[in-house]
N, C-alpha and C. Protein backbone atom coordinates (compact mmCIF):
# COMPACT_ATOMS: atom_id res chain seq x y z
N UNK A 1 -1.12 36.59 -46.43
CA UNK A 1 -2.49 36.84 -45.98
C UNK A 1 -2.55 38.21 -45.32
N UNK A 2 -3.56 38.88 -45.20
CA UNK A 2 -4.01 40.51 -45.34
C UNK A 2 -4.00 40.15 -43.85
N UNK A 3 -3.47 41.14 -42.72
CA UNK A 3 -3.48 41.07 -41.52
C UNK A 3 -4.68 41.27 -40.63
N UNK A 4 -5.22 42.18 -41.65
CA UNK A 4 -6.72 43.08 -41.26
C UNK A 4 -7.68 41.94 -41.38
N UNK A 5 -7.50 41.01 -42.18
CA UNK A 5 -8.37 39.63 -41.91
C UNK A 5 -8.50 38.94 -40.91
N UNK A 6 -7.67 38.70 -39.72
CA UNK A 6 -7.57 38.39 -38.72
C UNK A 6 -8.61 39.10 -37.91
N UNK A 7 -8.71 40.08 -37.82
CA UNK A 7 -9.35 41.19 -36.81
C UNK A 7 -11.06 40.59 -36.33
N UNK A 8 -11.66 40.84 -37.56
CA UNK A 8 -12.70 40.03 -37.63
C UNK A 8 -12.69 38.67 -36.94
N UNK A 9 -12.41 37.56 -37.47
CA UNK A 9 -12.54 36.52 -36.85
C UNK A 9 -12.01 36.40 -35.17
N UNK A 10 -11.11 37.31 -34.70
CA UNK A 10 -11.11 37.50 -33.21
C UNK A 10 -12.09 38.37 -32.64
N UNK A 11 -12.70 39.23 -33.53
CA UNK A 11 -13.92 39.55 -32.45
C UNK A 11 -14.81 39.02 -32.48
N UNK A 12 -15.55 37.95 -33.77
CA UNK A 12 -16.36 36.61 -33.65
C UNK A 12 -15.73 35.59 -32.09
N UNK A 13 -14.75 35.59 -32.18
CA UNK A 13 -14.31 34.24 -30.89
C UNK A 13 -15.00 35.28 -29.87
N UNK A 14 -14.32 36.41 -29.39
CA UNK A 14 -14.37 37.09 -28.32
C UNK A 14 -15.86 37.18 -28.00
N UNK A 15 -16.99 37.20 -28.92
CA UNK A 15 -18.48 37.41 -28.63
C UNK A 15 -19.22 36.28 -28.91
N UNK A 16 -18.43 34.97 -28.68
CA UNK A 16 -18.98 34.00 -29.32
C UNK A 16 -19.24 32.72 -27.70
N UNK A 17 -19.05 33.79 -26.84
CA UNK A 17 -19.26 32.89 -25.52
C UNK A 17 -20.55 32.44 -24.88
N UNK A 18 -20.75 31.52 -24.72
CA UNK A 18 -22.08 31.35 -24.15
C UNK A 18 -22.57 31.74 -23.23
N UNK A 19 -23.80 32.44 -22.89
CA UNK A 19 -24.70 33.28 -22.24
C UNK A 19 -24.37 33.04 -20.48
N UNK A 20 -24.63 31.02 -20.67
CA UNK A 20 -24.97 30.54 -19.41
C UNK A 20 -23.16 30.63 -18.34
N UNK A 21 -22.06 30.72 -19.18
CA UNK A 21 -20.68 30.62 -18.63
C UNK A 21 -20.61 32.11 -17.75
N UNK A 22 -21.57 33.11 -18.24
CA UNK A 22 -21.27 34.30 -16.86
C UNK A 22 -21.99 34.46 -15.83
N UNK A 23 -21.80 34.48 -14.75
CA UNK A 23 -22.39 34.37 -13.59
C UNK A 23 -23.05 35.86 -13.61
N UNK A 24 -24.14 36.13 -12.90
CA UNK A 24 -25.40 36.93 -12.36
C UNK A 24 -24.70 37.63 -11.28
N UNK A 25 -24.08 38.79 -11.60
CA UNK A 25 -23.44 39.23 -10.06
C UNK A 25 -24.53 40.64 -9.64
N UNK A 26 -25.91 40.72 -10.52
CA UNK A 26 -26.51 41.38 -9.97
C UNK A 26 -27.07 41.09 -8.10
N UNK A 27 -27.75 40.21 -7.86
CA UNK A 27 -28.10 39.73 -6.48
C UNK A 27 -27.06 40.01 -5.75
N UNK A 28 -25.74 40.03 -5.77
CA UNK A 28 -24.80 40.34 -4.66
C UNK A 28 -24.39 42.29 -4.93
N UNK A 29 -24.85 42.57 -5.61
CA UNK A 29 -24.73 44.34 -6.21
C UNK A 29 -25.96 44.55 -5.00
N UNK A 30 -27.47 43.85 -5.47
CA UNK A 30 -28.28 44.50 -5.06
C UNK A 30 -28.40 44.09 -3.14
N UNK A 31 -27.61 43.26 -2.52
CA UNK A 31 -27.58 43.13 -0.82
C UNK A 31 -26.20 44.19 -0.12
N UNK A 32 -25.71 44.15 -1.23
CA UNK A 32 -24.68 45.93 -0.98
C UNK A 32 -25.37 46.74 -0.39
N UNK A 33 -26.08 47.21 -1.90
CA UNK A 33 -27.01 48.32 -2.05
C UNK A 33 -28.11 48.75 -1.28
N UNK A 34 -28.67 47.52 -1.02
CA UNK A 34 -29.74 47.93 -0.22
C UNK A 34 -29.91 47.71 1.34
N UNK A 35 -28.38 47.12 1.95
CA UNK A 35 -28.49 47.19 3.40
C UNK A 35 -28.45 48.57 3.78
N UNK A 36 -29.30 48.35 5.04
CA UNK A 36 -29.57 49.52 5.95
C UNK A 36 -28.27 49.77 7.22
N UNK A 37 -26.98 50.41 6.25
CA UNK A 37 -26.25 50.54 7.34
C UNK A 37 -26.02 52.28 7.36
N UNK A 38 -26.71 53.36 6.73
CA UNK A 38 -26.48 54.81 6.95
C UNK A 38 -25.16 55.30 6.33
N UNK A 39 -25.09 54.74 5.43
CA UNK A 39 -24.25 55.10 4.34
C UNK A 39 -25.03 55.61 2.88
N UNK A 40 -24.98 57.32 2.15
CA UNK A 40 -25.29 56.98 1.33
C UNK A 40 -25.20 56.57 -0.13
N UNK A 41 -25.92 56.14 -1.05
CA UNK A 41 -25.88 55.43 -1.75
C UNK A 41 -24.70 55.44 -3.16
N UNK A 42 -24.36 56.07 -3.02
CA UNK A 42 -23.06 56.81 -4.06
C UNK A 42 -21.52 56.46 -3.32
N UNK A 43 -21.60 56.17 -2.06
CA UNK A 43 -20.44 55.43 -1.39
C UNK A 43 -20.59 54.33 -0.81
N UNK A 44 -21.49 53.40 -0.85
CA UNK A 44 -21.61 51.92 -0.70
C UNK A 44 -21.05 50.96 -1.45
N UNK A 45 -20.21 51.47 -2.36
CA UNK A 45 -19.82 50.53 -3.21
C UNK A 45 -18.20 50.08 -2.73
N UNK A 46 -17.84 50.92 -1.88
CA UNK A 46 -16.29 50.70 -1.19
C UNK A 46 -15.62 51.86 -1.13
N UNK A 47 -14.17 51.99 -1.55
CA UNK A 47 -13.22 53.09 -1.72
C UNK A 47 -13.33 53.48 -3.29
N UNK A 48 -13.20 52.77 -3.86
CA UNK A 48 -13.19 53.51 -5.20
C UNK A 48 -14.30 54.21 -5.37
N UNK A 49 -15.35 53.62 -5.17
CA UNK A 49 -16.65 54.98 -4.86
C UNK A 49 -16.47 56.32 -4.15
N UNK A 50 -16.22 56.12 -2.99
CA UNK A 50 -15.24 57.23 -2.37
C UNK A 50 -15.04 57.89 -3.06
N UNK A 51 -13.77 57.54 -3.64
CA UNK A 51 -12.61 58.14 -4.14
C UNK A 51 -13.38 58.81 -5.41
N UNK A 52 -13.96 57.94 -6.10
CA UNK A 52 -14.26 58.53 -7.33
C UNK A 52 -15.28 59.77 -6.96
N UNK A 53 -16.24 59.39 -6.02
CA UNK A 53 -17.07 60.61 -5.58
C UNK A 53 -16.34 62.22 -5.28
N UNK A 54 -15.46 61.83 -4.17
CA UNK A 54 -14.86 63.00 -3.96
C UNK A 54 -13.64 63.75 -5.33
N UNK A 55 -13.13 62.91 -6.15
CA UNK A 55 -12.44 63.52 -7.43
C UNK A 55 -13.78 64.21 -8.25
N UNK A 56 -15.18 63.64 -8.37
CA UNK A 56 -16.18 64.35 -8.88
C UNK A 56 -16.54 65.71 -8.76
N UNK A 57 -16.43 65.62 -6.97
CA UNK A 57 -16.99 66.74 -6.61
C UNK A 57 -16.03 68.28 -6.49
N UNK A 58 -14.71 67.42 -6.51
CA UNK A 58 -13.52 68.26 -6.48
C UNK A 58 -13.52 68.85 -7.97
N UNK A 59 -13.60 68.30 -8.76
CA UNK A 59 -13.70 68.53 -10.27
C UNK A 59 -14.90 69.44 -10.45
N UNK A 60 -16.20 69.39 -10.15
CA UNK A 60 -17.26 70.00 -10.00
C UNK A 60 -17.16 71.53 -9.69
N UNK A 61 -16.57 71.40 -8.43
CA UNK A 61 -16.31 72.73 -7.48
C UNK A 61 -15.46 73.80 -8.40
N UNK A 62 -13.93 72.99 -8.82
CA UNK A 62 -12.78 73.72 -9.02
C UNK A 62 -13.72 74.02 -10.29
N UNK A 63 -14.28 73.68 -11.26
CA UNK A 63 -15.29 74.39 -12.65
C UNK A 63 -15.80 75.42 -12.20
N UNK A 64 -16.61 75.57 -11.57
CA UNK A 64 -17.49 76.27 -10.82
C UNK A 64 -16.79 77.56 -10.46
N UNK A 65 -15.83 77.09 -9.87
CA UNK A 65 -15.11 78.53 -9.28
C UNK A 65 -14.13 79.41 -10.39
N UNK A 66 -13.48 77.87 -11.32
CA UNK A 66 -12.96 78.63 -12.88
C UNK A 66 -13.84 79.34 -13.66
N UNK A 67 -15.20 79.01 -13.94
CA UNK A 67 -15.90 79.30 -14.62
C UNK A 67 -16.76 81.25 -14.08
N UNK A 68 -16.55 81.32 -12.38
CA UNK A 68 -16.98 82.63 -11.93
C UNK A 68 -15.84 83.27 -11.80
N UNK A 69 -14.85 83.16 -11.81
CA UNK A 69 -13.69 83.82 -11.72
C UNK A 69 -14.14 84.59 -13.26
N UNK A 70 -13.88 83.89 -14.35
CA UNK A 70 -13.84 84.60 -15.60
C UNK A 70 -15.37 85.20 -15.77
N UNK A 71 -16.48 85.04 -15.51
CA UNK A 71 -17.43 85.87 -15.86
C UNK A 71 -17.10 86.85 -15.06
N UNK A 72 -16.85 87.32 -13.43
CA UNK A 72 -16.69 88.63 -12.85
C UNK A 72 -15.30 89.32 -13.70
N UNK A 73 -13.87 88.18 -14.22
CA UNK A 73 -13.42 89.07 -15.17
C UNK A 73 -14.01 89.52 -16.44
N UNK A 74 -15.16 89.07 -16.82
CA UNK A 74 -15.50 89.60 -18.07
C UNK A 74 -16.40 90.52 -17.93
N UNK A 75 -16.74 90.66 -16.67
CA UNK A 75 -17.74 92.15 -16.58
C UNK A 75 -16.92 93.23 -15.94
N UNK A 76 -16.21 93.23 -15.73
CA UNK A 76 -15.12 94.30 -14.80
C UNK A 76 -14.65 95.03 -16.32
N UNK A 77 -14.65 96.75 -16.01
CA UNK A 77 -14.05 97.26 -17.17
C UNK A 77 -12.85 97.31 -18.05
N UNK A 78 -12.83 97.23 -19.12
CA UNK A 78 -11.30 97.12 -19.90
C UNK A 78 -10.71 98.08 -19.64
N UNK A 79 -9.20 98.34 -19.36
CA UNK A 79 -8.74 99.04 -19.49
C UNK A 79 -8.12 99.66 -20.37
N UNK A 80 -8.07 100.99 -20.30
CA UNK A 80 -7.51 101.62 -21.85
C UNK A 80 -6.76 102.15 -22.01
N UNK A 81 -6.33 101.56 -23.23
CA UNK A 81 -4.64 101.76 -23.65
C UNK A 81 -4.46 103.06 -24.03
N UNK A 82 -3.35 103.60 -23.50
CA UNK A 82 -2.81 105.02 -23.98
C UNK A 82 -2.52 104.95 -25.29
């Protein structure tokens, strides 16, 4: 039997779960989200928010500064070869 036949019928099982077996974890997302404790909204979600925020912004910055580094080298004059 063709192995590649298999494939199919496991992603039928895998999407074949009923609707009502997953729980609604929106309502506990949205009493996170919307307490009033002066945090904002991009780090309420814990540490990995954090974390992921500040690797964003670190990533953001270090572009930013790669990206002006080479335009002031690309306007500065060539020098010429003897």
């Amino acid at each position: 039997m063709n192995p590649l036949l298999k494939v199919p019928m496991a992603l039928v099982r895998a999407f074949s779960i009923p609707v009502r077996t997953l729980k609604n974890k929106v309502p506990e997302a949205q009493k996170i989200f919307q307490e009033d404790n002066g945090l904002p909204v991009h780090i309420k979600g814990g540490t990995f928010d954090v974390l992921l925020y500040r690797a964003t912004m670190t990533l953001t910055i270090t572009g930013a500064c790669y990206s002006v580094y080479w335009l002031l080298l690309a306007s500065l004059p060539q020098k010429k070869k003897a």
